[in-house]
PDB file of N, CA and C in Angstrom:
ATOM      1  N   UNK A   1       0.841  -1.184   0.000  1.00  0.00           N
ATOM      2  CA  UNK A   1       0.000   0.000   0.000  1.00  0.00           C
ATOM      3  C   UNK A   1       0.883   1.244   0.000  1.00  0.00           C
ATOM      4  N   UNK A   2       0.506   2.632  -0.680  1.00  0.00           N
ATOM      5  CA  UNK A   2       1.664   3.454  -1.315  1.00  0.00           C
ATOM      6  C   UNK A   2       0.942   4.256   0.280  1.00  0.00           C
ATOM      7  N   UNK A   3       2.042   4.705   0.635  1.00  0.00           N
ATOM      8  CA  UNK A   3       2.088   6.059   1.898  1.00  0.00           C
ATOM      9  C   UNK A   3       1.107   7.089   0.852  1.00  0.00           C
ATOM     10  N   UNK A   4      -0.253   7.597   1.483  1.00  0.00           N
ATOM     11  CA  UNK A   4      -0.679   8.832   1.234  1.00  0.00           C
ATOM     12  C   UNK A   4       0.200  10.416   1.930  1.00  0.00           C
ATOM     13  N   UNK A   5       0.090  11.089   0.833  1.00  0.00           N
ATOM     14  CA  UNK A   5       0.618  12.260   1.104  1.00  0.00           C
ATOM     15  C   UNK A   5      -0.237  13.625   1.279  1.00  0.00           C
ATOM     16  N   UNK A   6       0.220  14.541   1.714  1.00  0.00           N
ATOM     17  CA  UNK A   6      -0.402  15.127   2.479  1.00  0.00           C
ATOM     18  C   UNK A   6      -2.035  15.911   2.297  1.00  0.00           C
ATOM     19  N   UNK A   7      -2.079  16.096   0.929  1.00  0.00           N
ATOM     20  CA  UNK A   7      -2.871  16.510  -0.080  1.00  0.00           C
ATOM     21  C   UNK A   7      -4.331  15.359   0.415  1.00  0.00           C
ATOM     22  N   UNK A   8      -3.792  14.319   0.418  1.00  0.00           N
ATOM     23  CA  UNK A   8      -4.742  13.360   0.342  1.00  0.00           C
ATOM     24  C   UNK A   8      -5.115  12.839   1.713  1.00  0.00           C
ATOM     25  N   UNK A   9      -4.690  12.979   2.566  1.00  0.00           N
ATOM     26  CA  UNK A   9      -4.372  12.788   4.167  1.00  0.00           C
ATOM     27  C   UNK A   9      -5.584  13.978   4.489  1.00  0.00           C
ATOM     28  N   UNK A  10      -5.250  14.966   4.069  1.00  0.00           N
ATOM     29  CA  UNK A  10      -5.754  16.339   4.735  1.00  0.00           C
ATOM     30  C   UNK A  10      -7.064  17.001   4.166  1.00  0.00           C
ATOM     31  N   UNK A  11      -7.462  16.126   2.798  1.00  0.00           N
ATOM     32  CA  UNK A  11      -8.564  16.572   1.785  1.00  0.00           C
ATOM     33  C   UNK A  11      -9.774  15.590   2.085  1.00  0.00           C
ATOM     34  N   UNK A  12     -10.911  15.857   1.902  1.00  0.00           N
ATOM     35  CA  UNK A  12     -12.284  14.486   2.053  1.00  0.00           C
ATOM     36  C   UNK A  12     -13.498  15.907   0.799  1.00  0.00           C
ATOM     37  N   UNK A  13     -13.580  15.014   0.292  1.00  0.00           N
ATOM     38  CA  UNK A  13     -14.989  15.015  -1.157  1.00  0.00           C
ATOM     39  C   UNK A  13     -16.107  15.338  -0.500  1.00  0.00           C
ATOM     40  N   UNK A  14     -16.579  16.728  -0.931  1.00  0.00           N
ATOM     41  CA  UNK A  14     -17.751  17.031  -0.764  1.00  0.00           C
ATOM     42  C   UNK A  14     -18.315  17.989  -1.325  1.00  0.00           C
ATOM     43  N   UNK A  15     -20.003  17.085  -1.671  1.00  0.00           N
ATOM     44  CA  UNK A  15     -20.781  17.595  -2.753  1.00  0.00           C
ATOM     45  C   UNK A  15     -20.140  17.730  -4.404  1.00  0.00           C
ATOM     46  N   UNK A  16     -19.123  16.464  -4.351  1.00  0.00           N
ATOM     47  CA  UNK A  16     -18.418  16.179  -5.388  1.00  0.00           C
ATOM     48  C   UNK A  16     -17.004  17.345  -5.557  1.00  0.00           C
ATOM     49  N   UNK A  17     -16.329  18.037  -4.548  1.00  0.00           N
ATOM     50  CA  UNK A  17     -15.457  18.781  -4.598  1.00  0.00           C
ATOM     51  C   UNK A  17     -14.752  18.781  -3.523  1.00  0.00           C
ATOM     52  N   UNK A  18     -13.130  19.156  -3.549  1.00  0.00           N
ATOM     53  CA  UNK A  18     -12.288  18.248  -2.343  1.00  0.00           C
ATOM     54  C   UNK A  18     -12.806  19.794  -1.637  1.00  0.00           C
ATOM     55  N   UNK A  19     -12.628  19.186  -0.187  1.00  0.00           N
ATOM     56  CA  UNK A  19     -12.779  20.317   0.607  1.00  0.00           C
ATOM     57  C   UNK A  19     -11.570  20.328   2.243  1.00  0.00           C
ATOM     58  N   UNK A  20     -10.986  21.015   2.537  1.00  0.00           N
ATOM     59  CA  UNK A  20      -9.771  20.589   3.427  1.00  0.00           C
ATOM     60  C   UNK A  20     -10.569  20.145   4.632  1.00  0.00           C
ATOM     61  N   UNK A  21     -10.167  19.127   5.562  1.00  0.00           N
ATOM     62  CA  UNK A  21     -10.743  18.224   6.757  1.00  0.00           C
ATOM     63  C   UNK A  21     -10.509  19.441   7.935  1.00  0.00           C
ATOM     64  N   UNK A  22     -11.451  19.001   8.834  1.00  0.00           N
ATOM     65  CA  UNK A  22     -11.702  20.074  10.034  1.00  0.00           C
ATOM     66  C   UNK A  22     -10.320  19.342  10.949  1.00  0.00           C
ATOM     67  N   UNK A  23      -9.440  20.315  10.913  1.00  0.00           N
ATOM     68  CA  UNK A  23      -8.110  19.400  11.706  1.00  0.00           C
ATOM     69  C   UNK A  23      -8.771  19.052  13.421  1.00  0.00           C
ATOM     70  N   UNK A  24      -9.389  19.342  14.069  1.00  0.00           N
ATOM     71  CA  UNK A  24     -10.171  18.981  15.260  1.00  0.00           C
ATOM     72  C   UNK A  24     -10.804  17.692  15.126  1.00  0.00           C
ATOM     73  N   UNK A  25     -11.065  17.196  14.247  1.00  0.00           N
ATOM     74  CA  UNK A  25     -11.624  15.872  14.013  1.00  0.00           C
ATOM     75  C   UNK A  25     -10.712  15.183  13.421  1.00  0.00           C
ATOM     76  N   UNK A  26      -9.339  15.397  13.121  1.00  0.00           N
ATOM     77  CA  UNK A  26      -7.971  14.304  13.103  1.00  0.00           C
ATOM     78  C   UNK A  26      -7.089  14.170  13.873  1.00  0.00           C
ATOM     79  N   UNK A  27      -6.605  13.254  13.937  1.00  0.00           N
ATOM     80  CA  UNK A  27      -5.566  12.608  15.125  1.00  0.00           C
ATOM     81  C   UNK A  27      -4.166  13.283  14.907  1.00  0.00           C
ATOM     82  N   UNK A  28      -3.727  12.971  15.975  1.00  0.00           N
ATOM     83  CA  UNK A  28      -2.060  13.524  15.813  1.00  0.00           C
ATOM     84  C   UNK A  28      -1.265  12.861  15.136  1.00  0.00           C
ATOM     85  N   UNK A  29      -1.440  11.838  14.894  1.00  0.00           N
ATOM     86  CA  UNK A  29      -0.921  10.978  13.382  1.00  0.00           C
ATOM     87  C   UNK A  29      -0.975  11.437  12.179  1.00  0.00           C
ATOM     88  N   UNK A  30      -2.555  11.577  11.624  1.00  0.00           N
ATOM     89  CA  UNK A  30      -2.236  12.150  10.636  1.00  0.00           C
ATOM     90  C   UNK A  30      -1.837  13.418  10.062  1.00  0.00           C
ATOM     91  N   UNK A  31      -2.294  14.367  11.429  1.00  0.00           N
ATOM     92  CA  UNK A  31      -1.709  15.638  10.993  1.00  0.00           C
ATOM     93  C   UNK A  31       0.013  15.359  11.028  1.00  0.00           C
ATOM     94  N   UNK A  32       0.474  14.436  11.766  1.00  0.00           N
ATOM     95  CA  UNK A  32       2.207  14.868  11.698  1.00  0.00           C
ATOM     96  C   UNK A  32       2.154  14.130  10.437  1.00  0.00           C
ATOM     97  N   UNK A  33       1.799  13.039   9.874  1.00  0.00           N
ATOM     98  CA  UNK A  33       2.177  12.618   8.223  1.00  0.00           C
ATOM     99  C   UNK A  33       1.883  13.664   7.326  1.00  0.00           C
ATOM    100  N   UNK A  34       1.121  14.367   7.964  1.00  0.00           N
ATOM    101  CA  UNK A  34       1.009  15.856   6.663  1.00  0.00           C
ATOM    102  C   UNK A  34       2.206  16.452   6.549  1.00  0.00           C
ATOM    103  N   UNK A  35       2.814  16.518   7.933  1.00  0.00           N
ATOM    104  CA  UNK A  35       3.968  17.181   8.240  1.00  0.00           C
ATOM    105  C   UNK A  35       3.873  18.751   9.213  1.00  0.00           C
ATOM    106  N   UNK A  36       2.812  18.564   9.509  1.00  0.00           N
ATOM    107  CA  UNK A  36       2.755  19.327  10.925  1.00  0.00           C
ATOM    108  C   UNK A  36       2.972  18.485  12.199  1.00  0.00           C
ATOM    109  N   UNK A  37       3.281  19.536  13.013  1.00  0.00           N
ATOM    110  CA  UNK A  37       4.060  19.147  14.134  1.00  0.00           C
ATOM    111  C   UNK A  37       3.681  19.964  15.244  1.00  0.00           C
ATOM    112  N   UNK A  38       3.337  19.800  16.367  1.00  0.00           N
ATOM    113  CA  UNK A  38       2.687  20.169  17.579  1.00  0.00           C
ATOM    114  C   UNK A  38       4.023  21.552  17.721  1.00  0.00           C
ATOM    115  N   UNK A  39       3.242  22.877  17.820  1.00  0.00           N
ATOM    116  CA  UNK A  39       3.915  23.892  17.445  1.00  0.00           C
ATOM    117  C   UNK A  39       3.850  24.898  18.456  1.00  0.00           C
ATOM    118  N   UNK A  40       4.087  25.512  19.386  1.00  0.00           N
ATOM    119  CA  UNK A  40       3.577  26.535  20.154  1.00  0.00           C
ATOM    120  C   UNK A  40       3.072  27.772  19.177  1.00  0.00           C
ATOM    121  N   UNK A  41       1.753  28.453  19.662  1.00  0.00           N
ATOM    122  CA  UNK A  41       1.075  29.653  18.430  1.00  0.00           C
ATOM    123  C   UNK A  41       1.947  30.768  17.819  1.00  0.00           C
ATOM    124  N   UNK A  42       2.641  30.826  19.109  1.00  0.00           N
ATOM    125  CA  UNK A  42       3.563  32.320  18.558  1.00  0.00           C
ATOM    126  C   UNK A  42       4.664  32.036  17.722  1.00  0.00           C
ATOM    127  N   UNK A  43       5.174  30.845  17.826  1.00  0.00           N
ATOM    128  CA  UNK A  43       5.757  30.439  16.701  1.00  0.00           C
ATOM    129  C   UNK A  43       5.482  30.012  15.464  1.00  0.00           C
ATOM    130  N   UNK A  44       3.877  29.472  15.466  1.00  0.00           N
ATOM    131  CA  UNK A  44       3.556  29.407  14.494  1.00  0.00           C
ATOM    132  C   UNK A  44       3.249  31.080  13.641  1.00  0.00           C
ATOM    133  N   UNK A  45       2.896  31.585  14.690  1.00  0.00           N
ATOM    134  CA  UNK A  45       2.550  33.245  14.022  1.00  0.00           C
ATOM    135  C   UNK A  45       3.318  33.960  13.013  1.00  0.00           C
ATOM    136  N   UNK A  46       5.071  33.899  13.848  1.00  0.00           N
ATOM    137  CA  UNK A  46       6.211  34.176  13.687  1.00  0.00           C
ATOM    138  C   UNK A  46       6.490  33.902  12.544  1.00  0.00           C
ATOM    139  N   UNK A  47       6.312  32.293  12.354  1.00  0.00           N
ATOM    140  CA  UNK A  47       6.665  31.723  11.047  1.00  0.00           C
ATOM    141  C   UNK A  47       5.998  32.083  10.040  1.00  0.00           C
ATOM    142  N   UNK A  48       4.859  32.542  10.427  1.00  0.00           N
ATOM    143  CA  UNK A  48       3.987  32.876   9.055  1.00  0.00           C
ATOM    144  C   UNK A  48       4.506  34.655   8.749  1.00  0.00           C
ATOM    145  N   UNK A  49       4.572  34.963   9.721  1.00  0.00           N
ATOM    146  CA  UNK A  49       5.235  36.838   9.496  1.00  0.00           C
ATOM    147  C   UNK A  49       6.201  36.936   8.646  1.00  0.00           C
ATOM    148  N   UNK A  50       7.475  35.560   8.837  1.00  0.00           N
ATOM    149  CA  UNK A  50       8.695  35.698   7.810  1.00  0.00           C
ATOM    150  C   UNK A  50       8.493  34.941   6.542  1.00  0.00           C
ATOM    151  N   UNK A  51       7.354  34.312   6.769  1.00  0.00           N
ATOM    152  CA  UNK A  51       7.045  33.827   5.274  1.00  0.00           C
ATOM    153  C   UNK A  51       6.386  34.723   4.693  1.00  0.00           C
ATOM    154  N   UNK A  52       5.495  35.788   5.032  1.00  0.00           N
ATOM    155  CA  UNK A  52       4.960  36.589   4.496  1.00  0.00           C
ATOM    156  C   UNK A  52       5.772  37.928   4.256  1.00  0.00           C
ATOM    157  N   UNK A  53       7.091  38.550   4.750  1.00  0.00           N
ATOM    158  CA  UNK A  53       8.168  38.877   4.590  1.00  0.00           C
ATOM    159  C   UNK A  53       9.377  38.366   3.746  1.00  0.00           C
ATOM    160  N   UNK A  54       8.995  37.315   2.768  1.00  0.00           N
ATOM    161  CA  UNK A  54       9.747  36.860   1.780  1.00  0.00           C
ATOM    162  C   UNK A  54      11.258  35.984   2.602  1.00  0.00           C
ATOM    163  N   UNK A  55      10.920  35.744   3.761  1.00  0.00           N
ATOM    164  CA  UNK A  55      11.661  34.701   4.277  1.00  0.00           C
ATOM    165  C   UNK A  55      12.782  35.938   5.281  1.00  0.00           C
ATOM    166  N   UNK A  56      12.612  37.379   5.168  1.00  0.00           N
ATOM    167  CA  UNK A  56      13.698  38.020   5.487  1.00  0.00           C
ATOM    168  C   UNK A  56      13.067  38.450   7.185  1.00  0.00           C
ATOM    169  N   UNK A  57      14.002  37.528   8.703  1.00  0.00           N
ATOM    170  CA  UNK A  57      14.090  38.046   9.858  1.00  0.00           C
ATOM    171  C   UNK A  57      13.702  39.603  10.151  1.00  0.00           C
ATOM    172  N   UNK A  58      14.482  40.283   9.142  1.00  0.00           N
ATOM    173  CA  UNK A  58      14.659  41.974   9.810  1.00  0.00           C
ATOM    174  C   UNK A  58      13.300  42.781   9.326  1.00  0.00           C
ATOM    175  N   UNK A  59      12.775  42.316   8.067  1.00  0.00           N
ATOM    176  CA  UNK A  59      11.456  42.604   7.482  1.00  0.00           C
ATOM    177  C   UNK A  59      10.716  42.241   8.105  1.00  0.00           C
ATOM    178  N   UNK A  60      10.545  41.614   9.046  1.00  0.00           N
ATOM    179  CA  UNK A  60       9.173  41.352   9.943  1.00  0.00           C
ATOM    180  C   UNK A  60       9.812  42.539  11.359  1.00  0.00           C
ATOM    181  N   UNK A  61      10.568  42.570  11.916  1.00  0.00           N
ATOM    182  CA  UNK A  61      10.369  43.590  13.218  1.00  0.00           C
ATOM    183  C   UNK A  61      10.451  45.060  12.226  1.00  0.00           C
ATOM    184  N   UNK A  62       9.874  45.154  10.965  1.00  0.00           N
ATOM    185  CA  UNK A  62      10.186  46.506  10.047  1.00  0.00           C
ATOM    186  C   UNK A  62       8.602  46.391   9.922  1.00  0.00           C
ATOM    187  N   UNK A  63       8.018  45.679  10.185  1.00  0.00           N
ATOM    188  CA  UNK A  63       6.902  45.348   9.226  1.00  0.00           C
ATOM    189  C   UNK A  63       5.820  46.289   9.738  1.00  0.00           C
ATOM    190  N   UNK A  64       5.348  47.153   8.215  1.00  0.00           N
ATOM    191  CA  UNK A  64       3.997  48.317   8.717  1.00  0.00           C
ATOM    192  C   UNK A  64       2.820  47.966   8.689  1.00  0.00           C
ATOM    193  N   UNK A  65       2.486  46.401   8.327  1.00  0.00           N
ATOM    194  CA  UNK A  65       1.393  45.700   8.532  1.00  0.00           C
ATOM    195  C   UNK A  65       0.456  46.271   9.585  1.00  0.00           C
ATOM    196  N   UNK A  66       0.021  47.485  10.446  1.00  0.00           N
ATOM    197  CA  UNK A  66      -0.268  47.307  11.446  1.00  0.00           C
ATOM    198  C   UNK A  66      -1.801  47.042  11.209  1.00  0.00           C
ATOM    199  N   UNK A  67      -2.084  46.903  10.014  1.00  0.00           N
ATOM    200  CA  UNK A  67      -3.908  45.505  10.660  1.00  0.00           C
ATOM    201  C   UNK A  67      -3.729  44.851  10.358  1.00  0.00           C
ATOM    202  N   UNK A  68      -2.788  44.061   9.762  1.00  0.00           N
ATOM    203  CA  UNK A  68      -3.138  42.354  10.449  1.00  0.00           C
ATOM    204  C   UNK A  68      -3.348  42.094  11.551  1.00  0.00           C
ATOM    205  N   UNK A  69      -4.012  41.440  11.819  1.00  0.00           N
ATOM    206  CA  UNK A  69      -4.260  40.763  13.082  1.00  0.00           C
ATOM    207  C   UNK A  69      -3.194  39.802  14.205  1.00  0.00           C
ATOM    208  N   UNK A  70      -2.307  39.575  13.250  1.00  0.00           N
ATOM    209  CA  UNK A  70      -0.552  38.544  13.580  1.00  0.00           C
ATOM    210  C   UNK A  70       0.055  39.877  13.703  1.00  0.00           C
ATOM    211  N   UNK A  71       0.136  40.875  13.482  1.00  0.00           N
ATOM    212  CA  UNK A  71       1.397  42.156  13.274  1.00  0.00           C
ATOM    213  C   UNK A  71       1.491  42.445  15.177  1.00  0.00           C
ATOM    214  N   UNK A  72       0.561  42.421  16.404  1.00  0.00           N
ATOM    215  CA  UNK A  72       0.973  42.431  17.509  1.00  0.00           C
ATOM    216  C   UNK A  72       1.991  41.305  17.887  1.00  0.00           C
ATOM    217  N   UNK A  73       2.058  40.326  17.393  1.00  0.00           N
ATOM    218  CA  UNK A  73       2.434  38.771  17.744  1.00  0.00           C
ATOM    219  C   UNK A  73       3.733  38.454  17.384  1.00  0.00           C
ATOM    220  N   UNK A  74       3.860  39.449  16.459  1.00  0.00           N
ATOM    221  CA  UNK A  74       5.088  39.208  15.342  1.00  0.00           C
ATOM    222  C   UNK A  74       6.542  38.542  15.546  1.00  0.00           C
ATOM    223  N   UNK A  75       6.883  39.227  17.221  1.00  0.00           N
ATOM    224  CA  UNK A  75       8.066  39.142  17.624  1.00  0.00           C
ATOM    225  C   UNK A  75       8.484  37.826  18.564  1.00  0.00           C
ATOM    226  N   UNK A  76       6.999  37.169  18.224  1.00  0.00           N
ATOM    227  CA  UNK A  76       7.315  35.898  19.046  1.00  0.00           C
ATOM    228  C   UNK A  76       7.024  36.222  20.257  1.00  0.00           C
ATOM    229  N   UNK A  77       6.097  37.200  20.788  1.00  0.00           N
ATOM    230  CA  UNK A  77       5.668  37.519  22.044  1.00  0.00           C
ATOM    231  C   UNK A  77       4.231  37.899  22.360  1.00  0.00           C
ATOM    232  N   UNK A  78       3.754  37.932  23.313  1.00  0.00           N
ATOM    233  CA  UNK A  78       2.582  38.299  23.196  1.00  0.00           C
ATOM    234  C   UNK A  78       2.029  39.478  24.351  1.00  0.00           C
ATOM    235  N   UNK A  79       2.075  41.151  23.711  1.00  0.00           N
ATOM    236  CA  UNK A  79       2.233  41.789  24.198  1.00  0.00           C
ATOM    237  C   UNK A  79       1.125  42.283  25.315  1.00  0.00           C
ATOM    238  N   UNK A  80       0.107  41.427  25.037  1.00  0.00           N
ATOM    239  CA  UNK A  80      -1.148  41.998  25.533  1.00  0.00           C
ATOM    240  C   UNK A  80      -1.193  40.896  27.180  1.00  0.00           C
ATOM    241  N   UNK A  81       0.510  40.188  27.140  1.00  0.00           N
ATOM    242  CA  UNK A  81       0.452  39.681  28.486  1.00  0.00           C
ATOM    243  C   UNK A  81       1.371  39.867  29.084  1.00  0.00           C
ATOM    244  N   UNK A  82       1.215  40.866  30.307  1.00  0.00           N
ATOM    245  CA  UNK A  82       2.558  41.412  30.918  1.00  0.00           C
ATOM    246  C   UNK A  82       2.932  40.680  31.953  1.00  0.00           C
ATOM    247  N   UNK A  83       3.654  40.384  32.452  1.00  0.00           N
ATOM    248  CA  UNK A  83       4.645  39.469  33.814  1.00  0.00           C
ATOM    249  C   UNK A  83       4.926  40.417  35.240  1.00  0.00           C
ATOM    250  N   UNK A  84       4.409  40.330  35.870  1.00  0.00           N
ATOM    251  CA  UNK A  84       4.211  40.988  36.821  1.00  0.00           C
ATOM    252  C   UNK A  84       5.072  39.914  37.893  1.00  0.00           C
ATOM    253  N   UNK A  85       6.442  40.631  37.815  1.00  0.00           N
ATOM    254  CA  UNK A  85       7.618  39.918  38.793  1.00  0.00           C
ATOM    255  C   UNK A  85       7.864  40.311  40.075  1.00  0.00           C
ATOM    256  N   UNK A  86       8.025  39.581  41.575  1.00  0.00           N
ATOM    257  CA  UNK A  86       8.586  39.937  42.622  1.00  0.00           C
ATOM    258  C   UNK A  86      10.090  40.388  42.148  1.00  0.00           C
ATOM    259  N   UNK A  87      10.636  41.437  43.116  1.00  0.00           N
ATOM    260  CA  UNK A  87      12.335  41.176  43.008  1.00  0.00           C
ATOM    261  C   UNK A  87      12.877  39.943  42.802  1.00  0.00           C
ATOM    262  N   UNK A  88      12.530  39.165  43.819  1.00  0.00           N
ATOM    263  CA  UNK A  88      13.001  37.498  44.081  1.00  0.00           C
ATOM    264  C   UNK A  88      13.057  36.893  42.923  1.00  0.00           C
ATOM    265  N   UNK A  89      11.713  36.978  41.866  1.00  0.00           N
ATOM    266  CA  UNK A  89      11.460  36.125  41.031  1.00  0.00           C
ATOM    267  C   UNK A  89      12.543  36.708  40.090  1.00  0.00           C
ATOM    268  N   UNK A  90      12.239  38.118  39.782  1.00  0.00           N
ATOM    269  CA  UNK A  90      13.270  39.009  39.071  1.00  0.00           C
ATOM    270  C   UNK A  90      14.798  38.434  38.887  1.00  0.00           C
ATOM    271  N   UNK A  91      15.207  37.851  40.096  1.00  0.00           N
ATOM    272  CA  UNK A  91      16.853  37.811  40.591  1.00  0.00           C
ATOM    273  C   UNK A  91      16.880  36.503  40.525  1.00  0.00           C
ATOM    274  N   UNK A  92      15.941  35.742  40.651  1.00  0.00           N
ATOM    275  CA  UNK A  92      16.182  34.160  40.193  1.00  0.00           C
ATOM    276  C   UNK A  92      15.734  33.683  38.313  1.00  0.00           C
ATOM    277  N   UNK A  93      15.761  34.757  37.769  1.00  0.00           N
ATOM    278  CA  UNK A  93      15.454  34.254  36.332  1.00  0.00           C
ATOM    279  C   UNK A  93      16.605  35.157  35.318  1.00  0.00           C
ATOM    280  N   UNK A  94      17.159  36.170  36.320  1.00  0.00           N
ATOM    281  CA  UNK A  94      18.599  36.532  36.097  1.00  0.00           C
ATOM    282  C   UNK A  94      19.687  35.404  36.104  1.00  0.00           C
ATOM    283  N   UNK A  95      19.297  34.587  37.375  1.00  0.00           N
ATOM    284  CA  UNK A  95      20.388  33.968  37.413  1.00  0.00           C
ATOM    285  C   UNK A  95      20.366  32.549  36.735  1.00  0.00           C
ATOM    286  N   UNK A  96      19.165  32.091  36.405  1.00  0.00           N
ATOM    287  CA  UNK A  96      18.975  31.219  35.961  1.00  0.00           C
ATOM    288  C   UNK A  96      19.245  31.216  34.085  1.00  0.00           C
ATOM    289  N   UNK A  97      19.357  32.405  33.876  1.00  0.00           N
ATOM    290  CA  UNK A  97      19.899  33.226  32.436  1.00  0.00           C
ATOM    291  C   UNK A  97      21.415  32.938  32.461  1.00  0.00           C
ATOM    292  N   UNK A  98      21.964  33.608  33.611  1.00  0.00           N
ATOM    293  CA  UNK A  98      23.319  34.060  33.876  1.00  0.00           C
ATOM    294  C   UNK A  98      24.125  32.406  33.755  1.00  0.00           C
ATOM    295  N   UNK A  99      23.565  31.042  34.506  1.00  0.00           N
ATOM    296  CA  UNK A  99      23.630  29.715  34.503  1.00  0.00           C
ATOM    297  C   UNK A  99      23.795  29.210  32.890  1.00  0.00           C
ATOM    298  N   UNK A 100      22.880  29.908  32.995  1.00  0.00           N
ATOM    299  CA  UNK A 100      22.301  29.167  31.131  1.00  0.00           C
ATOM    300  C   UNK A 100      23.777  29.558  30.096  1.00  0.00           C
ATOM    301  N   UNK A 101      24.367  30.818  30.231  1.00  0.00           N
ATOM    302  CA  UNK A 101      24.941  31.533  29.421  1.00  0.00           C
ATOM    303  C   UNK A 101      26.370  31.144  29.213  1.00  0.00           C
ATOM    304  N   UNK A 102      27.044  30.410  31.049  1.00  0.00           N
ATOM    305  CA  UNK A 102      27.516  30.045  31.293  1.00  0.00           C
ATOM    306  C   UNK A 102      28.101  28.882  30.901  1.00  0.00           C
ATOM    307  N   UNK A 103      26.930  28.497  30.571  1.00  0.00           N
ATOM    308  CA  UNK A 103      27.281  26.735  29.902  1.00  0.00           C
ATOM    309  C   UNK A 103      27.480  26.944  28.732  1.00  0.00           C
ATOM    310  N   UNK A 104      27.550  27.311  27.982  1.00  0.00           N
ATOM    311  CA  UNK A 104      27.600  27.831  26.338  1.00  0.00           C
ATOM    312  C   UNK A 104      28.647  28.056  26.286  1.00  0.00           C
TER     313      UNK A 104
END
């Protein structure tokens, strides 16, 4: 039996015309044979900003898109959620940076 590819994995016939499958009603199997892969959003966002930037990093933090709806998201962050740190927490994610940097 020939491996289906992704086209055909991800498509189902209806009213005699392919129509793409509700990915909520497929398994994590077949979406990874499509070749998706369990992604965090902002990276998926990200990725779509520099693909829509012709693949160029510096063209997306340039980018005057400001209505898209992805153009807040852009930087791989999500600005509309701020971190509200103790000192303590502050000085233990310094150092846990400072650890990290160390090993490198």
């Amino acid at each position: 039996m020939m491996k289906k590819n992704a086209y055909e994995i991800g498509t189902e016939i209806y009213n005699g015309l392919a129509k793409g499958k509700d990915p909520r009603n497929m398994s994590s199997e077949e979406l990874n044979n499509m070749g998706h892969i369990d992604t965090p959003l902002l990276k998926v966002i990200r990725s779509k900003c520099i693909d829509c930037c012709g693949g160029e990093q510096n063209e997306v933090r340039m980018c005057t898109a400001v209505g898209c709806q992805l153009w807040p998201y852009r930087m791989n962050k999500n600005p509309f959620r701020k971190r509200s740190l103790t000192d303590e927490q502050r000085k233990e994610l310094a150092d846990r940076l400072s650890r990290s940097r160390s090993r490198n």
